[in-house]
C-alpha atoms as a PDB file:
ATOM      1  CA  UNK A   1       0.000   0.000   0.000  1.00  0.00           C
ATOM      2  CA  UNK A   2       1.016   3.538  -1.082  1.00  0.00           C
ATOM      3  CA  UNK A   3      -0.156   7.023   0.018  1.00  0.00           C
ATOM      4  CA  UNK A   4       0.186   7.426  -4.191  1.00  0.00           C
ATOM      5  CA  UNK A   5      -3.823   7.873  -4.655  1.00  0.00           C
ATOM      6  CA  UNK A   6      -3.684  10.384  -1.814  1.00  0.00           C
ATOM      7  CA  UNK A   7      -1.459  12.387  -3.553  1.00  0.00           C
ATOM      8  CA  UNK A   8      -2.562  11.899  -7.154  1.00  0.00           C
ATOM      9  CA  UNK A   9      -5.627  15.149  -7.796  1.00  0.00           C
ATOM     10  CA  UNK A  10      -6.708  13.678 -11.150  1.00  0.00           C
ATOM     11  CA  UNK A  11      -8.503  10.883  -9.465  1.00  0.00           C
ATOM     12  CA  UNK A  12     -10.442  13.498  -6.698  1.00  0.00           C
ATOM     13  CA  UNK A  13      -9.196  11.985  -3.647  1.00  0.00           C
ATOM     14  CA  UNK A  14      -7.364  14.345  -1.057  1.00  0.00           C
ATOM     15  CA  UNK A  15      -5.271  15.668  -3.811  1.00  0.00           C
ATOM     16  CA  UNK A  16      -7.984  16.592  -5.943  1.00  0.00           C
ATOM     17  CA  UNK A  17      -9.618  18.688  -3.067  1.00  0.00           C
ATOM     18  CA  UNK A  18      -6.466  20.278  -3.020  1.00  0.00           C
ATOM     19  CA  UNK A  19      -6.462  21.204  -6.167  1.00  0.00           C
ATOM     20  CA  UNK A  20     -10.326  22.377  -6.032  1.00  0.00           C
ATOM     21  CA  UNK A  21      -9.386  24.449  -2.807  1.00  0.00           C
ATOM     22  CA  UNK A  22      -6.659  25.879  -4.629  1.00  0.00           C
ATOM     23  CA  UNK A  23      -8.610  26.804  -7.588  1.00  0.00           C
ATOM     24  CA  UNK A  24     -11.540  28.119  -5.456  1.00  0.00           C
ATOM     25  CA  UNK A  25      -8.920  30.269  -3.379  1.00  0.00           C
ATOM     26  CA  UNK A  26      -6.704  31.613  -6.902  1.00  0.00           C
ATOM     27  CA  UNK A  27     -10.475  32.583  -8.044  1.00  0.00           C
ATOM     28  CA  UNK A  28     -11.514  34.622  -4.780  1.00  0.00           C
ATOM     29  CA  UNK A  29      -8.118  36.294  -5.170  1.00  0.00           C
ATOM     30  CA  UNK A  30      -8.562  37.183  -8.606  1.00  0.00           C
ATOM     31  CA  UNK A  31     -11.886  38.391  -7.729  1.00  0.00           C
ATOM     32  CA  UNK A  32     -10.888  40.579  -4.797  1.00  0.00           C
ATOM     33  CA  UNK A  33      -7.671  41.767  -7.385  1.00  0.00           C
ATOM     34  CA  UNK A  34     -10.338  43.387  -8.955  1.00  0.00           C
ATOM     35  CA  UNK A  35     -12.571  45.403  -6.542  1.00  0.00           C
ATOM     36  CA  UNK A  36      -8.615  46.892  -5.305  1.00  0.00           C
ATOM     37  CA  UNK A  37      -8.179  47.839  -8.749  1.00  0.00           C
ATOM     38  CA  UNK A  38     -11.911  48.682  -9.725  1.00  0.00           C
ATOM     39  CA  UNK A  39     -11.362  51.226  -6.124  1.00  0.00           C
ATOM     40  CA  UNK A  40      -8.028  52.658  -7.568  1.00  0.00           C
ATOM     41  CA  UNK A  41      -9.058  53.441 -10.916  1.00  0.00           C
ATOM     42  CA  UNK A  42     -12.289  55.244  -9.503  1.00  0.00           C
ATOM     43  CA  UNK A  43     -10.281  57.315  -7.005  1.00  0.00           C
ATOM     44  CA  UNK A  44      -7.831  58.000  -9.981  1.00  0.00           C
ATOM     45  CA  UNK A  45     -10.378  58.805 -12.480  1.00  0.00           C
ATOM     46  CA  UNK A  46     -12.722  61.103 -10.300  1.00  0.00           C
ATOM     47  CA  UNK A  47      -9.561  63.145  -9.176  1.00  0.00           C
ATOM     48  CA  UNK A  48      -8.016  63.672 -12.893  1.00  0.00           C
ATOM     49  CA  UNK A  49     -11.273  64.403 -14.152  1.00  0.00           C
ATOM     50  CA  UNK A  50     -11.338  67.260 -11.046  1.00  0.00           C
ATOM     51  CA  UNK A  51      -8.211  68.410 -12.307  1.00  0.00           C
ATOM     52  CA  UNK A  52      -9.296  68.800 -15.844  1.00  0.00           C
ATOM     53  CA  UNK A  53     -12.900  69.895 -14.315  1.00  0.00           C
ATOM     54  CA  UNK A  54     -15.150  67.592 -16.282  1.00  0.00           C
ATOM     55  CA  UNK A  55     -18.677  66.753 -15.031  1.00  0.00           C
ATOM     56  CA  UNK A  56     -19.948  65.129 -13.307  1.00  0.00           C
ATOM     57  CA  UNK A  57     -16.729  64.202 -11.360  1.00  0.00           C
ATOM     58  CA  UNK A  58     -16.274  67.472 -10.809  1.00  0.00           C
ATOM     59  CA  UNK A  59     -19.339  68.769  -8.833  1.00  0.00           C
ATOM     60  CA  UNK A  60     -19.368  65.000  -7.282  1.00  0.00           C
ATOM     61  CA  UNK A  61     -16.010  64.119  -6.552  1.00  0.00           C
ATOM     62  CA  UNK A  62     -15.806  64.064  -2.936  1.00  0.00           C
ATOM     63  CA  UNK A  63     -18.647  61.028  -2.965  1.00  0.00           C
ATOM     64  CA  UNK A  64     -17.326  59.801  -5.742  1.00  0.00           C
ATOM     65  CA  UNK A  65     -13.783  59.141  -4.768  1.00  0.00           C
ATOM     66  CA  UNK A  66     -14.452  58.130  -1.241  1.00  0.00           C
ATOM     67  CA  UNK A  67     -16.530  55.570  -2.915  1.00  0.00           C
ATOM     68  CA  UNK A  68     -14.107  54.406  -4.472  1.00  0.00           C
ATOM     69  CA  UNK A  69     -11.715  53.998  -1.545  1.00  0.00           C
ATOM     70  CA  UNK A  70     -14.332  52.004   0.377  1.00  0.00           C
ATOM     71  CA  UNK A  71     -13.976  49.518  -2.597  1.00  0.00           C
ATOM     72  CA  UNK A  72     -11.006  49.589  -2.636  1.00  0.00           C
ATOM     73  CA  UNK A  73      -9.710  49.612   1.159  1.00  0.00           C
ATOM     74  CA  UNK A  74     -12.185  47.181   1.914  1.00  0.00           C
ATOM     75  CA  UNK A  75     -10.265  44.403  -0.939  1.00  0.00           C
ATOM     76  CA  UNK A  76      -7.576  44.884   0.791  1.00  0.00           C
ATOM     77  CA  UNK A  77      -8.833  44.294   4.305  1.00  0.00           C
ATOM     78  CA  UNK A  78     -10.509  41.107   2.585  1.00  0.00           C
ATOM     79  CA  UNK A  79      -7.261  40.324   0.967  1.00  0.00           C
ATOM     80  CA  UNK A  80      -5.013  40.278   3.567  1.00  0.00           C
ATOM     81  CA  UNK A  81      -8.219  38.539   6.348  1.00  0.00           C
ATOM     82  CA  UNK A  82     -10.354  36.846   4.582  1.00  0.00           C
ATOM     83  CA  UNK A  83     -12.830  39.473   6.688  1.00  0.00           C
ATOM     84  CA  UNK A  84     -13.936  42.630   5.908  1.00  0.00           C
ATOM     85  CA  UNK A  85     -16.836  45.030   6.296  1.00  0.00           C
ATOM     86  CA  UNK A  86     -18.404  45.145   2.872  1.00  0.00           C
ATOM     87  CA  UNK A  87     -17.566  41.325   2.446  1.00  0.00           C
ATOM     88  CA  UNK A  88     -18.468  39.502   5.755  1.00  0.00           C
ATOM     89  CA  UNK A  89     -20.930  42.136   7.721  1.00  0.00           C
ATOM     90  CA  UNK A  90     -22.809  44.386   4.772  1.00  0.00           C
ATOM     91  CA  UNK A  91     -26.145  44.445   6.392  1.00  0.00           C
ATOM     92  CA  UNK A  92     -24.292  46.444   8.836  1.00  0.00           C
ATOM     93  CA  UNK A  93     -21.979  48.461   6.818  1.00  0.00           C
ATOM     94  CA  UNK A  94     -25.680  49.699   5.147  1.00  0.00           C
ATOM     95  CA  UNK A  95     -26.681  50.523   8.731  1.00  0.00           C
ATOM     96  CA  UNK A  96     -23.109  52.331   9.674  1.00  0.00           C
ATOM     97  CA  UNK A  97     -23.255  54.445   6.347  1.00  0.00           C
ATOM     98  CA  UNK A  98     -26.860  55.141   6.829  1.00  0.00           C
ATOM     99  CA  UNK A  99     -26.465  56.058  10.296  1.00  0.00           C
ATOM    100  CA  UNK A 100     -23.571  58.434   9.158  1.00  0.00           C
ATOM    101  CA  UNK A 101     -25.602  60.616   7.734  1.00  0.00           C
ATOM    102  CA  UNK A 102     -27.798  61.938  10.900  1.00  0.00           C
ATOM    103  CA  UNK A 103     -24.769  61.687  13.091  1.00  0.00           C
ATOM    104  CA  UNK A 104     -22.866  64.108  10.551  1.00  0.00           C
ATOM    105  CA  UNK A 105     -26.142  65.998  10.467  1.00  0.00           C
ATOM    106  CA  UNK A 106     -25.292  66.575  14.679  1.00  0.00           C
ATOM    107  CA  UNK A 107     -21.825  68.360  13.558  1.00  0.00           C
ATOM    108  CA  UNK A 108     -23.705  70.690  10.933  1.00  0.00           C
ATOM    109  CA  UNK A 109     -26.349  71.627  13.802  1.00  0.00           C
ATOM    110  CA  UNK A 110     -22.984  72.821  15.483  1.00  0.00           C
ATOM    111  CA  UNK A 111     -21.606  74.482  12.436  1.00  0.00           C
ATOM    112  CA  UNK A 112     -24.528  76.746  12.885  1.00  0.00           C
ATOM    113  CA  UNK A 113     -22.943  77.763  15.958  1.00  0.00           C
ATOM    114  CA  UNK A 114     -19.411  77.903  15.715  1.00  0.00           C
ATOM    115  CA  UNK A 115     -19.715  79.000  12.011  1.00  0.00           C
ATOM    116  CA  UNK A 116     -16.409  77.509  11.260  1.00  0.00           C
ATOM    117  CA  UNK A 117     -17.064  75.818   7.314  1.00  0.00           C
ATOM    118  CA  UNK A 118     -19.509  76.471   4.602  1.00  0.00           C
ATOM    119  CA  UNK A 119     -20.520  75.217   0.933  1.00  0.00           C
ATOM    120  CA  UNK A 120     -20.263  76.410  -2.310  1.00  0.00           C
ATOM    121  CA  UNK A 121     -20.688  75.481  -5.793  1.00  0.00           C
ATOM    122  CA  UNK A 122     -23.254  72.979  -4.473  1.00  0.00           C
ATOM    123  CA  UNK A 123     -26.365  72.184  -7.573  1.00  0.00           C
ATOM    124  CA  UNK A 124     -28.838  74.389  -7.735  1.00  0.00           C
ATOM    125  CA  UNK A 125     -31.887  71.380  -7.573  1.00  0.00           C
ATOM    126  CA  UNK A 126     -32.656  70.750  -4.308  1.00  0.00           C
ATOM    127  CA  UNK A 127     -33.557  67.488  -4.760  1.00  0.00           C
ATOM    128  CA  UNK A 128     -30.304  67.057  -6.679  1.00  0.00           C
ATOM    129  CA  UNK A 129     -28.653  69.157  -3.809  1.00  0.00           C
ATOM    130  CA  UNK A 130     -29.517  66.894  -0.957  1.00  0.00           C
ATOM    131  CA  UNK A 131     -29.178  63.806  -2.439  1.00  0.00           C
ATOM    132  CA  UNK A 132     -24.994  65.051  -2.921  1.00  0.00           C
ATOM    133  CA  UNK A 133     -24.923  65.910   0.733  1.00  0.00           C
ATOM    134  CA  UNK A 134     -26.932  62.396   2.130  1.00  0.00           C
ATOM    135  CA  UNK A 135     -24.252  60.157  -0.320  1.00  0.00           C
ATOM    136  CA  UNK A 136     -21.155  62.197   0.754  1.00  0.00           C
ATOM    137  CA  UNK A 137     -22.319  62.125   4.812  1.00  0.00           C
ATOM    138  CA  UNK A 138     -22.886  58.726   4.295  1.00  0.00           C
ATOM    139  CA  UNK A 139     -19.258  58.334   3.525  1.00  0.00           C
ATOM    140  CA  UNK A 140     -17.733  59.698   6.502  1.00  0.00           C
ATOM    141  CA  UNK A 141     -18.193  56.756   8.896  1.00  0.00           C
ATOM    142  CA  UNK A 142     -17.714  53.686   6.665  1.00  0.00           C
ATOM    143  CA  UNK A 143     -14.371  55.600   5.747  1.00  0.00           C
ATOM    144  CA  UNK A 144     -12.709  56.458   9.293  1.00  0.00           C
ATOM    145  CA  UNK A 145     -13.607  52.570  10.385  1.00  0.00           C
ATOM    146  CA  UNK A 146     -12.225  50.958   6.847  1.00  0.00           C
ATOM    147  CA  UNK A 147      -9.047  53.289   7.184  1.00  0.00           C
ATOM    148  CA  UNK A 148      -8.343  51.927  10.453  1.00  0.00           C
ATOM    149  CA  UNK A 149      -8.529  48.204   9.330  1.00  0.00           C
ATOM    150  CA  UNK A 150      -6.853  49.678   6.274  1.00  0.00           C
ATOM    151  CA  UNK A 151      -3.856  50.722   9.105  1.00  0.00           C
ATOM    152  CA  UNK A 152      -4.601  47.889  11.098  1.00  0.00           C
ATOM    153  CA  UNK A 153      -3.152  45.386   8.036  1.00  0.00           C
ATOM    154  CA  UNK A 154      -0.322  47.842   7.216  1.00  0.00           C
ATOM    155  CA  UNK A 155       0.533  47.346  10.754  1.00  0.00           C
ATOM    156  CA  UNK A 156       0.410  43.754  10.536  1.00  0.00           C
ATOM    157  CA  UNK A 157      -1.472  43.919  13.461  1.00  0.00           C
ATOM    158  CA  UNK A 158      -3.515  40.716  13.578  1.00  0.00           C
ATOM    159  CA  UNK A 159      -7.353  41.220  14.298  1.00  0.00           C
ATOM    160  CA  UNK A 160      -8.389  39.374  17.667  1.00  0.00           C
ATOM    161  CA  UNK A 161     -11.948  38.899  18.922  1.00  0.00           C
ATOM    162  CA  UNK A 162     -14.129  41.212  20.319  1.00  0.00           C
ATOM    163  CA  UNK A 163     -13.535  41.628  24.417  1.00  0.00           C
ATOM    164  CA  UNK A 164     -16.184  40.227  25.813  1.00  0.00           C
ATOM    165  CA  UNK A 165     -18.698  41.945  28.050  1.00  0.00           C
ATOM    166  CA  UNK A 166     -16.850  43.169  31.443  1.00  0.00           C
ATOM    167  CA  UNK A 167     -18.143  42.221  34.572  1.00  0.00           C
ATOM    168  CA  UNK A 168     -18.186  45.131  36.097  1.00  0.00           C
ATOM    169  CA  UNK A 169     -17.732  48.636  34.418  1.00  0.00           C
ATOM    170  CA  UNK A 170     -14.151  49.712  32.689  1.00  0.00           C
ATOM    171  CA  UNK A 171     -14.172  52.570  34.866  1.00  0.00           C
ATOM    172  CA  UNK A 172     -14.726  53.488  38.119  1.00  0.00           C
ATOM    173  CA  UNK A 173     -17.732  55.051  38.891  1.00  0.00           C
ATOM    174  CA  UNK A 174     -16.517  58.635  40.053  1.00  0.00           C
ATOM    175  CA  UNK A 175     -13.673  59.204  37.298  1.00  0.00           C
ATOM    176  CA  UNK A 176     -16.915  57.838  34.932  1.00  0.00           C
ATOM    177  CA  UNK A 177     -19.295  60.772  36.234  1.00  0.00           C
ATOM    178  CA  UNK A 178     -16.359  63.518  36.033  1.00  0.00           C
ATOM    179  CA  UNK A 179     -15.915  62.280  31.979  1.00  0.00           C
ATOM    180  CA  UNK A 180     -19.502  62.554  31.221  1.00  0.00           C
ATOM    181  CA  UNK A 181     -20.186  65.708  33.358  1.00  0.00           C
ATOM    182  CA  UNK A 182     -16.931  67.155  31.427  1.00  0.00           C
ATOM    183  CA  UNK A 183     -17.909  65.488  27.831  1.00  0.00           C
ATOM    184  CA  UNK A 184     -21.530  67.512  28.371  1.00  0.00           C
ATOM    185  CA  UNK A 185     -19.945  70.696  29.048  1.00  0.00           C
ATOM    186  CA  UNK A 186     -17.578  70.992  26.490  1.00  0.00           C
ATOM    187  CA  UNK A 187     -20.888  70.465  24.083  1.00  0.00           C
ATOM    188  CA  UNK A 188     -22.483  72.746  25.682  1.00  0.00           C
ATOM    189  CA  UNK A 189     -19.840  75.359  25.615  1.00  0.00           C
ATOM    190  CA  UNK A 190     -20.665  76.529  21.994  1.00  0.00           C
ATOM    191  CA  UNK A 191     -24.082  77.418  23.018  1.00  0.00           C
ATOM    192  CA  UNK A 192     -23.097  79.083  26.467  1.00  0.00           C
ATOM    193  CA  UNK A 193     -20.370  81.683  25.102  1.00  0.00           C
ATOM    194  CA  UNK A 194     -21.278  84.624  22.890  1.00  0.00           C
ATOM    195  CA  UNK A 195     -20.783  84.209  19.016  1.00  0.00           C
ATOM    196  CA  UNK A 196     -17.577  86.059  19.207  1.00  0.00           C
ATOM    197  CA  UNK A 197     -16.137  83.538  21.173  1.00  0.00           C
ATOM    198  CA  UNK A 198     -18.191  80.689  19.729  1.00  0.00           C
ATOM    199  CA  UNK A 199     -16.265  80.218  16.724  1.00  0.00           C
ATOM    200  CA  UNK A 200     -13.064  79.650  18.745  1.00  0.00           C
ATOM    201  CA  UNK A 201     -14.586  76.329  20.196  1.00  0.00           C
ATOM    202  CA  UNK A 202     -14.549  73.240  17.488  1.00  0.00           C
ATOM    203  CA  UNK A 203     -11.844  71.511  19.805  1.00  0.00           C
ATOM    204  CA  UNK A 204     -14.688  70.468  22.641  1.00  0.00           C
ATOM    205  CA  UNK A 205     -16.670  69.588  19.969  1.00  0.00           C
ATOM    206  CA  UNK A 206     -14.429  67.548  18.345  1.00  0.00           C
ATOM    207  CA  UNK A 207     -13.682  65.960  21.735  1.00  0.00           C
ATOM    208  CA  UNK A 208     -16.751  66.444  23.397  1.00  0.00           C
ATOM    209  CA  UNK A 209     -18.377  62.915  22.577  1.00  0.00           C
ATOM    210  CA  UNK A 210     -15.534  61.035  23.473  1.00  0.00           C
ATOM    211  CA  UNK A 211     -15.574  62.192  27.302  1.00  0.00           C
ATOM    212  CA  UNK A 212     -19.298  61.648  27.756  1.00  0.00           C
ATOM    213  CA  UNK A 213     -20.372  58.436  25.184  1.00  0.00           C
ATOM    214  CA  UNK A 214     -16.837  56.738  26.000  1.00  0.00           C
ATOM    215  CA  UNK A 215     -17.768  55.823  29.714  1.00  0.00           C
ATOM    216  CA  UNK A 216     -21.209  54.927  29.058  1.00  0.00           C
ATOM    217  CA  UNK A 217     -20.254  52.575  26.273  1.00  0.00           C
ATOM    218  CA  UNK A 218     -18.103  50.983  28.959  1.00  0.00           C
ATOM    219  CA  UNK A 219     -20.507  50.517  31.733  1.00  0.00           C
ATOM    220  CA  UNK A 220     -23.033  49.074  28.898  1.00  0.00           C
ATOM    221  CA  UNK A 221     -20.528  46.599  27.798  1.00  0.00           C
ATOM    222  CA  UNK A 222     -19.377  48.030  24.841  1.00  0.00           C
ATOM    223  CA  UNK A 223     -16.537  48.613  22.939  1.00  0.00           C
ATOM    224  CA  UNK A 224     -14.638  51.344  24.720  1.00  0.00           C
ATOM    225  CA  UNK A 225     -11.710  53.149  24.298  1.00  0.00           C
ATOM    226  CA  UNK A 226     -11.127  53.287  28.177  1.00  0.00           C
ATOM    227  CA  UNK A 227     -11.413  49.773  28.526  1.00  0.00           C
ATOM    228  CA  UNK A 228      -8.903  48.937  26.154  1.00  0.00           C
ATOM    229  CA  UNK A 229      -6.522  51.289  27.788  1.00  0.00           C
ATOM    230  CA  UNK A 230      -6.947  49.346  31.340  1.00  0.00           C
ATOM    231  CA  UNK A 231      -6.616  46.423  29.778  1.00  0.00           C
ATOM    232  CA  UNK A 232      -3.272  47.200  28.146  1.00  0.00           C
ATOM    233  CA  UNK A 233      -4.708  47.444  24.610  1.00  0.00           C
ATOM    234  CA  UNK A 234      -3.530  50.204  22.071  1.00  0.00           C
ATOM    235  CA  UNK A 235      -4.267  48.796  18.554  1.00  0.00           C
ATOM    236  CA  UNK A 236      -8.018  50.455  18.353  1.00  0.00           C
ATOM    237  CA  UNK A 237      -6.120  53.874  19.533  1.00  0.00           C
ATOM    238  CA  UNK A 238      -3.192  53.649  16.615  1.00  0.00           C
ATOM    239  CA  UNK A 239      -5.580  52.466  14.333  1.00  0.00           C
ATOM    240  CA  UNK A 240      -8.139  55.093  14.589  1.00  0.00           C
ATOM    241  CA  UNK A 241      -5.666  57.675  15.285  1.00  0.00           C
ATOM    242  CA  UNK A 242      -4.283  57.371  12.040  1.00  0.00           C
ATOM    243  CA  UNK A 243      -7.135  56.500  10.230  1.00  0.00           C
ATOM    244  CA  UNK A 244      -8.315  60.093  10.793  1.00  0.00           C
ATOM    245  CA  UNK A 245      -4.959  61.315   9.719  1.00  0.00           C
ATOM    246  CA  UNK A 246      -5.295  59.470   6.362  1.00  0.00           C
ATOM    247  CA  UNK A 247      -9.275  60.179   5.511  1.00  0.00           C
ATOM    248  CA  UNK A 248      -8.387  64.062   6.565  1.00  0.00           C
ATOM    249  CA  UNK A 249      -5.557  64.280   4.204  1.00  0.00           C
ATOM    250  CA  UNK A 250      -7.917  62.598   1.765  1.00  0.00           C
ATOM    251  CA  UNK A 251     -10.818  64.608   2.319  1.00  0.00           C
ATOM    252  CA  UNK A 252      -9.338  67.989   2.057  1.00  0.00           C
ATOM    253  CA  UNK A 253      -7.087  66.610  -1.000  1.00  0.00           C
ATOM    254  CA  UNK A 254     -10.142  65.622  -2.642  1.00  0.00           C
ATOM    255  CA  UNK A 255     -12.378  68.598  -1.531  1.00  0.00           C
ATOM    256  CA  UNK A 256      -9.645  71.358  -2.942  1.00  0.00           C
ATOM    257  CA  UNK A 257      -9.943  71.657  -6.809  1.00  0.00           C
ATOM    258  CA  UNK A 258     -13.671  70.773  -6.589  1.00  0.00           C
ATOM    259  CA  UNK A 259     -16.660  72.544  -8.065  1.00  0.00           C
ATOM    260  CA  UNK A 260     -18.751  71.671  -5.412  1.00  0.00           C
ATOM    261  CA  UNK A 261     -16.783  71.982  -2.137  1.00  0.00           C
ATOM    262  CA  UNK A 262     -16.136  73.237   1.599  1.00  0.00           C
ATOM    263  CA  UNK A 263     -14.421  76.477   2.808  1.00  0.00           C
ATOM    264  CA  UNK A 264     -12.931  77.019   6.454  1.00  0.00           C
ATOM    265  CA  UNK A 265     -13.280  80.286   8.196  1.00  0.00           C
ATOM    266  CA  UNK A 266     -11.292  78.785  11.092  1.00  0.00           C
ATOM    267  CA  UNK A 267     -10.032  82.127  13.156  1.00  0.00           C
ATOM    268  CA  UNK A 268      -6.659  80.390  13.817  1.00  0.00           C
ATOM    269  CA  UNK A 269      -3.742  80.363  11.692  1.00  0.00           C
ATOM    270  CA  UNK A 270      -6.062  81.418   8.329  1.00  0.00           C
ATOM    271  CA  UNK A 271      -3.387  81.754   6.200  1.00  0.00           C
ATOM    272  CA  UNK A 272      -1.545  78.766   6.814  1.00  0.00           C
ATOM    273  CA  UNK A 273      -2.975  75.951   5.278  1.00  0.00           C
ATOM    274  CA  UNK A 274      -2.582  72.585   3.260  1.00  0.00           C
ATOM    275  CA  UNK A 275      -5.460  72.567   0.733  1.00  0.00           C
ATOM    276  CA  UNK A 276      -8.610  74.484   2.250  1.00  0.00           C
ATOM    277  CA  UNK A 277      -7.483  73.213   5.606  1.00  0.00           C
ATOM    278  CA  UNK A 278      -5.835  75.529   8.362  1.00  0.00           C
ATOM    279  CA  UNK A 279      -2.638  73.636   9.356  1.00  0.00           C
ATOM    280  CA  UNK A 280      -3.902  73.122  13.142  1.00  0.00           C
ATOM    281  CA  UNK A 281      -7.080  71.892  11.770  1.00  0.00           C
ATOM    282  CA  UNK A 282      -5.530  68.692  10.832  1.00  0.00           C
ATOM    283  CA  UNK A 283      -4.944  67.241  14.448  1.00  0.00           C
ATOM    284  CA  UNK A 284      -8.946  67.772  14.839  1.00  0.00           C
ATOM    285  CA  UNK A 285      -9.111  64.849  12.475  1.00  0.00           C
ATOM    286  CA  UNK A 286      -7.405  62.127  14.659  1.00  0.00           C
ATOM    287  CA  UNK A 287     -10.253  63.329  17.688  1.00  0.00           C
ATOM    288  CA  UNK A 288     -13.207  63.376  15.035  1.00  0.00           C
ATOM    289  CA  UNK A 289     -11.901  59.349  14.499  1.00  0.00           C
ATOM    290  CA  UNK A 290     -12.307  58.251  18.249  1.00  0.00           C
ATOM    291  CA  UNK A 291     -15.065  60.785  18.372  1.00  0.00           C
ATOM    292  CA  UNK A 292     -17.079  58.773  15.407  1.00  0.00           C
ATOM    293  CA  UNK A 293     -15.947  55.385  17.040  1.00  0.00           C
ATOM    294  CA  UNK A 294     -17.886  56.388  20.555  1.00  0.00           C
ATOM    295  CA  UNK A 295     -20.985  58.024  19.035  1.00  0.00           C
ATOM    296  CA  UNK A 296     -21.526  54.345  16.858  1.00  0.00           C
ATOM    297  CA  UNK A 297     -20.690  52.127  19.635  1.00  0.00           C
ATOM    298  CA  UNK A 298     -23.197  53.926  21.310  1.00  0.00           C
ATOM    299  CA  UNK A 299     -25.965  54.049  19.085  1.00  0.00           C
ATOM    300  CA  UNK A 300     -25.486  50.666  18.495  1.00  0.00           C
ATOM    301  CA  UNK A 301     -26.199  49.591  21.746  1.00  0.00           C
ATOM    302  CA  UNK A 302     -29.331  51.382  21.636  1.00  0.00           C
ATOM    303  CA  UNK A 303     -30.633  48.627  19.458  1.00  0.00           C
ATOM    304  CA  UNK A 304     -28.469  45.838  19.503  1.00  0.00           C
ATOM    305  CA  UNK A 305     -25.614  43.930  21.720  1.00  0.00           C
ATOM    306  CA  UNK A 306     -23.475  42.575  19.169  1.00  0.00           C
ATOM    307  CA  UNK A 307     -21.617  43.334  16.188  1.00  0.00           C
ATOM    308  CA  UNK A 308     -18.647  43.984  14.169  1.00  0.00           C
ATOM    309  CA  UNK A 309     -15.156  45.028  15.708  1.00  0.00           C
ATOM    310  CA  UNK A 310     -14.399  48.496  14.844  1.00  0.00           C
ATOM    311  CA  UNK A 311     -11.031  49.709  14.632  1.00  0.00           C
ATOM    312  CA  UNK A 312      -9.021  46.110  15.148  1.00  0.00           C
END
């Protein structure tokens, strides 16, 4: 007797499955290939057709080309896991970029206050108008969490499973309280000053959420930035961190030679800037990351327990 028939794949025994599985696996790949390159050549295209301002890439291309980067950061998180967003959990990734939208909506209701960007070159049709503003809001999420799994496999960091539930909460009760109470006023604080001074305050709202949704996520068992930070875990923090480094760069990059498009009137530093963006406004984006990663975990424990690791 010979292990020759176990080796042989013409005959379909072991070797044969082999082969199939091997097959199966150079197919998937070729298939995923093509959503990384499908994602490339849309980011590519939309931009150069910016540049050379041809329609409708150039009214559309923030939503356009952060389409495109979903596609393709997402292949690559498939690629390199075998597990993605898009891929392994879309009924959610419909409810994360739907729920973007409204939670953005929260930041414009502030923008009323603090008066610190504003639209132009937006289409006249309002029906035409909105729908631009619900596709590109609906971006914003979906792109901070992909860019940090997007880090998270540059890093090589490998994805473990979700913590489960603590026991008791991640922090202690009084240090807790003195987050929220602090997370509320720093909200608040754009409301409370005068509109002179108003404008001066994006920084507690771009942390504000953190401090008071952070702690409650916690004591509700959810993902939680303080939690990981007792329990010795950083890879949600890098991850995130520079996630919002990369999708600011991107945003403003892709926002600058645009027809339709955002202008700062930041007070600070308004003449130094990379793209539209004053040069102080760029740490705002790591904060708007962990902010966006509190304000989902929340809301999704409004509804449900479970669901997909964010940031890992």
């Amino acid at each position: 007797m010979t292990d020759e028939p176990l080796n042989h794949g013409g005959h379909g025994g072991h070797g044969g499955k082999n082969v199939q599985g091997l097959r199966s696996a150079s197919a998937v790949s070729t298939v995923v290939n093509r959503y990384v390159l499908l994602g490339l050549a849309i980011m590519i295209v939309s931009q150069a057709a910016t540049l050379a301002k041809i329609e409708p890439f150039w009214s559309w291309n923030t939503p356009i080309a952060w389409t495109g980067f979903l596609i393709f950061a997402d292949a690559i998180v498939w690629r390199a896991r075998r597990d993605s967003w898009i891929h392994s959990a879309p009924r959610e990734f419909m409810l994360l970029a739907l729920v973007s939208i409204p939670l953005w909506l929260l930041f414009e209701g502030y923008n009323r206050v603090i008066r610190n960007w504003y639209y132009v070159g937006l289409p006249d049709h309002p029906a035409l108008r909105y729908f631009g503003y619900a596709w590109s809001f609906a971006t914003i999420w979906p792109a901070l969490f992909l860019g940090a799994e997007l880090i998270s496999v540059a890093r090589r960091s490998r994805r473990p499973a979700p913590p489960a539930s603590p026991a008791r909460p991640a922090l202690p009760a009084r240090p807790a309280l003195v987050s929220v109470a602090a997370g509320g006023l720093m909200l608040a604080s754009p409301f409370l000053a005068p509109p002179a001074i108003a404008q001066y305050l994006a920084a507690p709202v771009w942390l504000g959420f953190i401090f008071l949704l952070d702690p409650i996520n916690a004591r509700l068992g959810g993902e939680s930035l303080w939690s990981d930070w007792r329990a010795g875990r950083h890879d949600r923090l890098i991850n995130l961190t520079l996630s919002g480094f990369l999708c600011g760069v991107l945003w403003e990059l892709w926002n600058y030679w645009s027809r339709a498009k955002w202008h700062y009137s930041v007070p600070i530093m308004e003449n130094l800037k990379i793209f539209e963006m004053p040069v102080p406004g760029y740490f705002g984006f790591p904060a708007f990351a962990l902010e966006c990663f509190t304000m989902y975990v929340f809301m999704r424990l409004l509804f449900t327990r479970g669901g997909r690791a964010i940031g890992l």
